[in-house]
Protein backbone atom coordinates (compact mmCIF):
# COMPACT_ATOMS: atom_id res chain seq x y z
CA UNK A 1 -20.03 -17.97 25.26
CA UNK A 2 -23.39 -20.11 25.74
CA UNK A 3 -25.44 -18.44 29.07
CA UNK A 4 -28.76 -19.69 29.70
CA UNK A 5 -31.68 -18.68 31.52
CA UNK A 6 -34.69 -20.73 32.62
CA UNK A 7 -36.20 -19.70 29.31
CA UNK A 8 -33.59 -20.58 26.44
CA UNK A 9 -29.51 -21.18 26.23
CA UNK A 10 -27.84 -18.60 23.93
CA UNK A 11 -25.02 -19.88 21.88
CA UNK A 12 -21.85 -17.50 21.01
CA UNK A 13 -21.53 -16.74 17.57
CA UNK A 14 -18.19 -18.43 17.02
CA UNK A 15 -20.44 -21.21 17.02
CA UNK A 16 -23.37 -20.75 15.86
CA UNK A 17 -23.99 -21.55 11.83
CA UNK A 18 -23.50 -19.39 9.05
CA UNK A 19 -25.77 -19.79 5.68
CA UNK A 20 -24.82 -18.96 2.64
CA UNK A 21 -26.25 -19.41 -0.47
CA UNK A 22 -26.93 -23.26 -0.07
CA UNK A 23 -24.46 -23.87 2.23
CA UNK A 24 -24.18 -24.31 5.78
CA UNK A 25 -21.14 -23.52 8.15
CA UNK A 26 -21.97 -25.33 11.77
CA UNK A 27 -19.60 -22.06 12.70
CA UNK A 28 -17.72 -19.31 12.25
CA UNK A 29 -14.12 -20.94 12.08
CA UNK A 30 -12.34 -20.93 8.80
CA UNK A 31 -8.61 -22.85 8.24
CA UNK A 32 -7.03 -20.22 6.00
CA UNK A 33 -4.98 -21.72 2.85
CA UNK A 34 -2.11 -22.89 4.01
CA UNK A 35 0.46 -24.17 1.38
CA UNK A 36 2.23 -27.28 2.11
CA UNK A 37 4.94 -27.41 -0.56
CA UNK A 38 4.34 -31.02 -0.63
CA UNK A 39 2.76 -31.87 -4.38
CA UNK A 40 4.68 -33.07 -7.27
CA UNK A 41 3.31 -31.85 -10.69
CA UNK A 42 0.27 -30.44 -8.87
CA UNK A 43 -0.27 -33.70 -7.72
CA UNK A 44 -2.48 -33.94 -3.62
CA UNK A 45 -1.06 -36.53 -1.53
CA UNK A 46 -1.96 -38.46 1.71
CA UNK A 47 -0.13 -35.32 3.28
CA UNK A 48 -2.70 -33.16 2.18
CA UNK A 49 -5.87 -35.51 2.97
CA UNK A 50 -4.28 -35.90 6.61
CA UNK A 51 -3.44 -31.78 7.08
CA UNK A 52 -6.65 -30.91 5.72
CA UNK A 53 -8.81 -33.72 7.09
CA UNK A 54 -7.33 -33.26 10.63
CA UNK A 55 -9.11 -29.55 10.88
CA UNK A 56 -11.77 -31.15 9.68
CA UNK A 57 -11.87 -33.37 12.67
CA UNK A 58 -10.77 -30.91 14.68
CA UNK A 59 -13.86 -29.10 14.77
CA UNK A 60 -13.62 -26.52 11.82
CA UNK A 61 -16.84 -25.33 9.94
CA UNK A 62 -14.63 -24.56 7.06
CA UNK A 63 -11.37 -25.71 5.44
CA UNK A 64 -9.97 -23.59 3.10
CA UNK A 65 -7.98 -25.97 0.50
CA UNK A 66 -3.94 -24.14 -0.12
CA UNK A 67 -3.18 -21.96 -2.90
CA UNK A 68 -4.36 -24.42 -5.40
CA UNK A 69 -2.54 -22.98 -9.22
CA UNK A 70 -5.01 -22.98 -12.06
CA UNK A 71 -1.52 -23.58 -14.34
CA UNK A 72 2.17 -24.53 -14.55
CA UNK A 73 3.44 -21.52 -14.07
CA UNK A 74 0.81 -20.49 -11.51
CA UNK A 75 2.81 -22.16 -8.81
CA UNK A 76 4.66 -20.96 -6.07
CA UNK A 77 6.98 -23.30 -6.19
CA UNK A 78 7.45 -26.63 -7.86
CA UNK A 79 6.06 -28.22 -4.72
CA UNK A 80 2.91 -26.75 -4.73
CA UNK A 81 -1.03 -27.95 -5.92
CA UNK A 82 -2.54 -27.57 -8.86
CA UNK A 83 -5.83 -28.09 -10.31
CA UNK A 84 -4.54 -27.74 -13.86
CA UNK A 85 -4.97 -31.26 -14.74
CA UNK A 86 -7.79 -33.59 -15.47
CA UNK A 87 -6.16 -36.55 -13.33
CA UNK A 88 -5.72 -34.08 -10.55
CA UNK A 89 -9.41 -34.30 -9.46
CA UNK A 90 -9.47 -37.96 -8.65
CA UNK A 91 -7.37 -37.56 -5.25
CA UNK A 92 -9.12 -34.12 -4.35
CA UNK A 93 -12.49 -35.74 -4.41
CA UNK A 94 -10.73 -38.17 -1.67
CA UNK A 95 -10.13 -34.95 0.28
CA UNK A 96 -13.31 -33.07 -0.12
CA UNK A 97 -15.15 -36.57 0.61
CA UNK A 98 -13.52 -37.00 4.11
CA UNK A 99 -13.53 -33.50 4.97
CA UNK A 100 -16.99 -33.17 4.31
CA UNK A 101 -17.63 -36.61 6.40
CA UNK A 102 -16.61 -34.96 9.53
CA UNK A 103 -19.00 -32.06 9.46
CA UNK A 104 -16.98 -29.30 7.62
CA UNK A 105 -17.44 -27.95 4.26
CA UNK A 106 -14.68 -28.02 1.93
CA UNK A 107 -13.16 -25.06 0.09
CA UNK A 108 -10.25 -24.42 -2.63
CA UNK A 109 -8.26 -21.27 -3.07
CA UNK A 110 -8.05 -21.07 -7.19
CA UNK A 111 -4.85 -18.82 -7.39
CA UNK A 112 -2.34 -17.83 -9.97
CA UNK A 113 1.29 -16.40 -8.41
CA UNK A 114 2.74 -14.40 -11.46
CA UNK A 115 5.94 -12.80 -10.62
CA UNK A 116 5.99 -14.82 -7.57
CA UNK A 117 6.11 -17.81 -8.86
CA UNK A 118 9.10 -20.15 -9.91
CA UNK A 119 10.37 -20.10 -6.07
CA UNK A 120 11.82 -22.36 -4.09
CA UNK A 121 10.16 -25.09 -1.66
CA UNK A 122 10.97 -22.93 1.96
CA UNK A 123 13.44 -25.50 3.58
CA UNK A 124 15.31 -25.94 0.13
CA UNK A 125 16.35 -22.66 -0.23
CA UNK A 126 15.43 -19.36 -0.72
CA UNK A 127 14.42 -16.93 -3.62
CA UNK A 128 13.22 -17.65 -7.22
CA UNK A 129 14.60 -20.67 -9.63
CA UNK A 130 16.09 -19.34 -12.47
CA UNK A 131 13.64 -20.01 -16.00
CA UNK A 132 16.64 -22.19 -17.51
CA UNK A 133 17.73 -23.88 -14.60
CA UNK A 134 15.44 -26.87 -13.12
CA UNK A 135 12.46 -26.92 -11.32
CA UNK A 136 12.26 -22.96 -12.69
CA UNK A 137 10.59 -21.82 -14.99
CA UNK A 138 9.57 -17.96 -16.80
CA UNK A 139 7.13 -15.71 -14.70
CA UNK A 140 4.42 -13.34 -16.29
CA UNK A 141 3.18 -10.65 -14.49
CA UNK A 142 1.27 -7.25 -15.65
CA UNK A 143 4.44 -5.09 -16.58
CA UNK A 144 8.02 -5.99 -16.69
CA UNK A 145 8.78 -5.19 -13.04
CA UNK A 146 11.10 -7.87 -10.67
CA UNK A 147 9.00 -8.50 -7.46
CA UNK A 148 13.11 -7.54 -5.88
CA UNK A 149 16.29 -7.31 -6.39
CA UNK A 150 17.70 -10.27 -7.82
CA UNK A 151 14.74 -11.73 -9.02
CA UNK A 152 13.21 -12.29 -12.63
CA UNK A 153 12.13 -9.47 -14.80
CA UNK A 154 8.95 -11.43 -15.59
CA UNK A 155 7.58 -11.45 -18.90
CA UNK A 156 4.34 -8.82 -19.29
CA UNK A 157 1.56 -10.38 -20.59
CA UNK A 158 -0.53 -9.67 -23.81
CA UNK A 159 -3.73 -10.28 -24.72
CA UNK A 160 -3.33 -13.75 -25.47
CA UNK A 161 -1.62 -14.58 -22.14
CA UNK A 162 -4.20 -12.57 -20.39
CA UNK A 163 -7.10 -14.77 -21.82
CA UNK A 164 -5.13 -17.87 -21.40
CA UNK A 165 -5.53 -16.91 -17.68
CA UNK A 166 -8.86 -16.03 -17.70
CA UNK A 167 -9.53 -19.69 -19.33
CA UNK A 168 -7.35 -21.62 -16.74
CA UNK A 169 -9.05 -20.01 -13.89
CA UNK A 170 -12.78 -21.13 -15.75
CA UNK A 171 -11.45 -24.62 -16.24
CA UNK A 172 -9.85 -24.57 -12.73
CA UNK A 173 -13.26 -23.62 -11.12
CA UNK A 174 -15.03 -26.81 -13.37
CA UNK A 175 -12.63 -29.35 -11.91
CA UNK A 176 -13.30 -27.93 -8.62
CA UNK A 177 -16.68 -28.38 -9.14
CA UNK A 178 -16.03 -32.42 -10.46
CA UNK A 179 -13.85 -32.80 -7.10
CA UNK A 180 -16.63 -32.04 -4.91
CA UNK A 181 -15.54 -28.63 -3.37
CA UNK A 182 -18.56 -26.72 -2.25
CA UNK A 183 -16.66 -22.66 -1.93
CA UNK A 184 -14.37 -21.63 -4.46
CA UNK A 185 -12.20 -18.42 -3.75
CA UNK A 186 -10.19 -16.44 -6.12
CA UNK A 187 -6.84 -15.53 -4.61
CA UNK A 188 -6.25 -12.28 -5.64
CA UNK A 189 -3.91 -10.88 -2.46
CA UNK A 190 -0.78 -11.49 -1.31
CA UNK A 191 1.13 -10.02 -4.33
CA UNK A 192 0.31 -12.75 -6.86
CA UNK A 193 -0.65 -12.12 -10.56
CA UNK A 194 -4.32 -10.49 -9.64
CA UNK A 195 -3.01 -8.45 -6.67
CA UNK A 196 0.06 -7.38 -9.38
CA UNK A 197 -2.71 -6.16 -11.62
CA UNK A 198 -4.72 -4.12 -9.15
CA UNK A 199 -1.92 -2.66 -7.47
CA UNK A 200 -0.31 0.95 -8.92
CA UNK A 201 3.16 -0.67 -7.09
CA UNK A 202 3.57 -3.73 -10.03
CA UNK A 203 0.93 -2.43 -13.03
CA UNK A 204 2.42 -0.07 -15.14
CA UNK A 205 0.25 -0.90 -18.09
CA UNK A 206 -1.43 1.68 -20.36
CA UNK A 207 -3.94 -0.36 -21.91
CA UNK A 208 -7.58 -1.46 -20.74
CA UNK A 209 -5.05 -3.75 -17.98
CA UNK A 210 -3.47 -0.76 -16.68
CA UNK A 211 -3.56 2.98 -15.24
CA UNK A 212 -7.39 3.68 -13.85
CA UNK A 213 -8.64 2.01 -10.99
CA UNK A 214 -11.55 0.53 -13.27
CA UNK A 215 -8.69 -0.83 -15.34
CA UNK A 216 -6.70 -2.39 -12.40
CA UNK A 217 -9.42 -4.36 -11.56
CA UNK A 218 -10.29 -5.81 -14.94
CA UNK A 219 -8.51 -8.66 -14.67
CA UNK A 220 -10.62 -9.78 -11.65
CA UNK A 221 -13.92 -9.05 -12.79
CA UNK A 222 -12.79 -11.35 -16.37
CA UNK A 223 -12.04 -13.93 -13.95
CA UNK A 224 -14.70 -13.68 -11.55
CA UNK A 225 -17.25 -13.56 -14.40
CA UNK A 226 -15.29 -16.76 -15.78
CA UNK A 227 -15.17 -18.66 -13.13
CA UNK A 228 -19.51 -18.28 -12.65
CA UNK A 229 -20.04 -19.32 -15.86
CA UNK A 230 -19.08 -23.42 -14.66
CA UNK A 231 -19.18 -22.79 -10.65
CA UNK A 232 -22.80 -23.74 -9.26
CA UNK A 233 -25.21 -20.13 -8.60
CA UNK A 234 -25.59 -21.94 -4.97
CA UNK A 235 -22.43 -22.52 -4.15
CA UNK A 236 -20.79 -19.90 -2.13
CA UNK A 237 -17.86 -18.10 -3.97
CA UNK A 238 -14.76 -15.73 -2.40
CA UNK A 239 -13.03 -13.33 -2.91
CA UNK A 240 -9.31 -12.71 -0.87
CA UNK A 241 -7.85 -9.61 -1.12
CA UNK A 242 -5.06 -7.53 0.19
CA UNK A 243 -7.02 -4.67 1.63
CA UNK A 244 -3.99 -2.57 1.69
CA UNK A 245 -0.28 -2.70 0.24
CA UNK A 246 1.14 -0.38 3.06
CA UNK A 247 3.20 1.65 1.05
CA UNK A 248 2.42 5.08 -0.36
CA UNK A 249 1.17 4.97 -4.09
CA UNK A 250 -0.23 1.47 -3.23
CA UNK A 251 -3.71 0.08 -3.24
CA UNK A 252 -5.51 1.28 -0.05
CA UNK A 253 -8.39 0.32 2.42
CA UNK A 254 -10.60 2.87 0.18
CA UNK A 255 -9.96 0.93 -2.58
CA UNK A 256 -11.08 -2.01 -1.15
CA UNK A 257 -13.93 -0.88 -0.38
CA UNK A 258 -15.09 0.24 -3.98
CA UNK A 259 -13.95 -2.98 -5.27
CA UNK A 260 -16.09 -5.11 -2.81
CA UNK A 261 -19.24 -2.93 -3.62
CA UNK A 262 -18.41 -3.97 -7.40
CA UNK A 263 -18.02 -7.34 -6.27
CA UNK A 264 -20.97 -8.02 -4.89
CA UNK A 265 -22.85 -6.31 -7.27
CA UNK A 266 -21.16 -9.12 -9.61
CA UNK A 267 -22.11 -11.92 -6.73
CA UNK A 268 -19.21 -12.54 -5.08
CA UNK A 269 -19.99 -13.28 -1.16
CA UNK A 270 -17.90 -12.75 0.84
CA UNK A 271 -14.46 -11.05 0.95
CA UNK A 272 -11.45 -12.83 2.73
CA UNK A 273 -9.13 -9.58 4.26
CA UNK A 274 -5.72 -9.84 4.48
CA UNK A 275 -3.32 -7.65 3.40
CA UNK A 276 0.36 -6.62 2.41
CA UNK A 277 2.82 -9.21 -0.14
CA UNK A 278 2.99 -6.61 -3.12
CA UNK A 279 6.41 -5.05 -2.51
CA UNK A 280 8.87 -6.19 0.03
CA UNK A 281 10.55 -3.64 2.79
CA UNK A 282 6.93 -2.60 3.81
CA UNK A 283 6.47 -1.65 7.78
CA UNK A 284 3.46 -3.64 8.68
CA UNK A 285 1.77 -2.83 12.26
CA UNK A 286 2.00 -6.61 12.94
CA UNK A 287 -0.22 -7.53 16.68
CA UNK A 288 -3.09 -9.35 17.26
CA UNK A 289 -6.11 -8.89 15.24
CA UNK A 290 -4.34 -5.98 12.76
CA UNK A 291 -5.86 -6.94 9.80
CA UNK A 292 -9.38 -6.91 11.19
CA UNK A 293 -10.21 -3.06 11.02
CA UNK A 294 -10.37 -4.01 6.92
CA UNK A 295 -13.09 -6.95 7.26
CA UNK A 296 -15.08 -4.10 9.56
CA UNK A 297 -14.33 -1.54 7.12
CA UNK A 298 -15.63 -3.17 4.19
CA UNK A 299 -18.30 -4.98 5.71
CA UNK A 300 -20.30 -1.57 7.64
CA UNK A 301 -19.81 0.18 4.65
CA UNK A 302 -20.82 -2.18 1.75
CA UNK A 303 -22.57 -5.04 3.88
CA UNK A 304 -20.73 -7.52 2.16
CA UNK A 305 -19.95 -10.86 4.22
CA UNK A 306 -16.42 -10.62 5.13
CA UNK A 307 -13.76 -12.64 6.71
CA UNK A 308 -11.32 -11.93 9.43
CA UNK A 309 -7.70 -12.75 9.48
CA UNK A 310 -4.65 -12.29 11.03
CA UNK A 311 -2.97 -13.33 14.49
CA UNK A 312 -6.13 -13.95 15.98
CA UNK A 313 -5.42 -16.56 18.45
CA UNK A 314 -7.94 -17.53 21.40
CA UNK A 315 -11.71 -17.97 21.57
CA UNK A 316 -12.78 -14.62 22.65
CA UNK A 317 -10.84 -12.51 20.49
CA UNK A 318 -12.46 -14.44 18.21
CA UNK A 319 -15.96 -14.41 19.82
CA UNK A 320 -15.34 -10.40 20.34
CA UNK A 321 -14.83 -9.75 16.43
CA UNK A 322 -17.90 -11.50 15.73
CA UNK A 323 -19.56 -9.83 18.32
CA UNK A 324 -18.63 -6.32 17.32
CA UNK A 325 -19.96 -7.11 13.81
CA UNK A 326 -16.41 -6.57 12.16
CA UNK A 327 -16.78 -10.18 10.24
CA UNK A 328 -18.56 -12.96 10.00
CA UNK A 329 -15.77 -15.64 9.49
CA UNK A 330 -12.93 -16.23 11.39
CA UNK A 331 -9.73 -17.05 9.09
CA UNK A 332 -7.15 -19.33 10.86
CA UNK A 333 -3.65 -19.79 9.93
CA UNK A 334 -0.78 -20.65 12.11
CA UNK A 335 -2.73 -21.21 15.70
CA UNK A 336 -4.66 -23.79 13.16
CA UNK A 337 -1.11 -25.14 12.20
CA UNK A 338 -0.18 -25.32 15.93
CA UNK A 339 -3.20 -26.72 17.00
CA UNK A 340 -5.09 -29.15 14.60
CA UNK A 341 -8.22 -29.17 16.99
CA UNK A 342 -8.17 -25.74 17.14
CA UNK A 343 -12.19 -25.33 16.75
CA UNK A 344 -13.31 -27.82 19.87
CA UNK A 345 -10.57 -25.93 22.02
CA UNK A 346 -12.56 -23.04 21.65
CA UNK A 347 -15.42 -24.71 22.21
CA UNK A 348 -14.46 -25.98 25.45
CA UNK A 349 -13.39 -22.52 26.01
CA UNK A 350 -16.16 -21.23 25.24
CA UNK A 351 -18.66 -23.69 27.21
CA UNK A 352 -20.32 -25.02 24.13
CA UNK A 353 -21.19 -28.53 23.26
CA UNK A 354 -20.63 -29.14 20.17
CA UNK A 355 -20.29 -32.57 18.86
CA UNK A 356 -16.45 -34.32 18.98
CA UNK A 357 -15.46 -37.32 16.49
CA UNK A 358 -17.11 -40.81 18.08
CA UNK A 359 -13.46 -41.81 18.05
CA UNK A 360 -12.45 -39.68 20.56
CA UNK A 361 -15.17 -38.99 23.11
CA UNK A 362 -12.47 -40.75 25.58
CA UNK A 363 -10.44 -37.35 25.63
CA UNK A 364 -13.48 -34.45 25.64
CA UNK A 365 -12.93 -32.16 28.03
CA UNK A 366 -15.25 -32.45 31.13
């Protein structure tokens, strides 16, 4: 928290900025991708400008943009966004342009869900949509392997469908770019296609895709390399990961590790830590903060920029992570859902002064 002395005021690093590359963060508070299930053909609405554009005036230094699928068949679900259009660009630059209007830099999550996708929107059911049936369509993934039982034996991909990705996520990234998004990040956690291909659990491949780790990770390293070719050298670019797939055989914390090194060797910047999604069943150690010991693992022992996630709830648990030097971004999910204004509660909290919206000076805390 700010203390002061007759000399100087020191700020707490939840709030104070964060540089990177050319880009500034007034702090340390990141609203994690959150998908909304609320897009038609891809399509942002005015749900999306208000979610988004509330955290915006809610204080956040960063708003991380949903799961945002480079293709068709990237979705989730059939309610999900997409980027895989031309004409999706013109209502995302509405976005970026009011987010960035209250003080916060806007950021997309560039993701791809392979044999995850083709699900249902949450309150309309549960599962995957059958390919032949609508609203479903055919999954790809690595290898031949159903997510779970029940599901679609999705279709594994060859060559061809491997560069088709590679291409989507390049042409993604330039869109991004036209829609005024200043930090990409490649979603490659959570169990979707570039998770599938790193992890032993879904890749049973025995081609340049498949076996070694250095093969795993291929696909990433295509698509990071892609994606710099059209996104701007000073414009910070992500990584998220699932630092571990809990389950034996899986990929681990070690792992993680190497990878980062490689990434940013390649220039990635920072590495968003969560965890988990490959395989279903998995005990998870769920309680607040659980996921951070990966962020500190891979930061102190690559001294990559990394970003902390996972029920971490209240100012100084936040403040405390920063303070340890276990991350330098805080990643916000459902306390951001619950509370819009998440990042001037903290402040308060926190005894800083930071600046509130004009519009609603009436109802700052004293």
């Amino acid at each position: 928290m700010t203390s002061c002395n007759k000399n100087a005021c020191l700020m707490s690093l939840l709030f104070s900025p964060l540089n990177i590359k050319s880009v500034t963060f007034r702090n340390r508070i990141t609203i994690s991708p959150m998908c909304q299930y609320s897009s038609i053909d891809g399509f942002a609405t005015d749900w999306h400008l208000v979610h988004l554009g509330s955290r915006a005036v809610g204080g956040a230094g960063l708003v991380m943009q949903e799961a945002t699928a480079v293709s068709p068949e990237g979705r989730i679900s059939p309610g999900d966004m997409g980027i895989y259009k031309d004409e999706h660009v013109e209502k995302l630059k509405s976005i970026t342009s009011f987010i960035h209007s209250q003080g916060a830099v806007a950021g997309i999550q560039l993701a791809h869900a392979g044999r995850k996708a083709s699900t249902h929107i949450p309150w309309e059911g549960s599962g995957q949509i059958a390919p032949d049936t609508p609203n479903g369509w055919q999954t790809v993934a690595p290898s031949a392997i159903p997510f779970t039982t029940g599901w679609q034996t999705p279709v594994e991909m060859d060559a061809i469908a491997i560069q088709k990705v590679i291409d989507d996520y390049r042409i993604a990234a330039a869109r991004a770019v036209r829609a005024g998004y200043q930090v990409a990040e490649i979603h490659a956690a959570h169990g979707y296609l570039i998770h599938e291909f790193m992890s032993p659990l879904a890749n049973h491949r025995s081609d340049d895709y498949g076996g070694s780790f250095e093969n795993r990770i291929r696909l990433l390293l295509e698509i990071t390399a892609a994606v710099q070719t059209v996104w701007p050298y000073d414009l910070p670019l992500f990584v998220r990961i699932s630092a571990t797939d809990w389950a034996p055989g899986g990929w681990d914390a070690d792992d993680s590790v190497r990878l980062a090194a490689i990434l940013k060797e390649k220039g990635v910047d920072l590495i968003d830590c969560s965890s988990g999604a490959i395989v279903p069943g998995v005990h998870i150690p769920a309680a607040p903060g659980y996921q951070v010991p990966f962020a500190e693992k891979i930061k102190k022992e690559t001294g990559m920029l990394t970003g902390a996630v996972g029920m971490i709830t209240s100012a100084q648990q936040a403040e405390s992570i920063l303070e340890n030097g276990q991350a330098d971004l805080i990643f916000m999910a459902r306390e951001a859902l619950r509370n819009p204004y998440v990042a001037l509660n903290m402040a308060h909290e926190l005894g800083e002064d930071v600046a509130w919206p004009k519009q609603y000076l009436r109802g700052k805390p004293a």
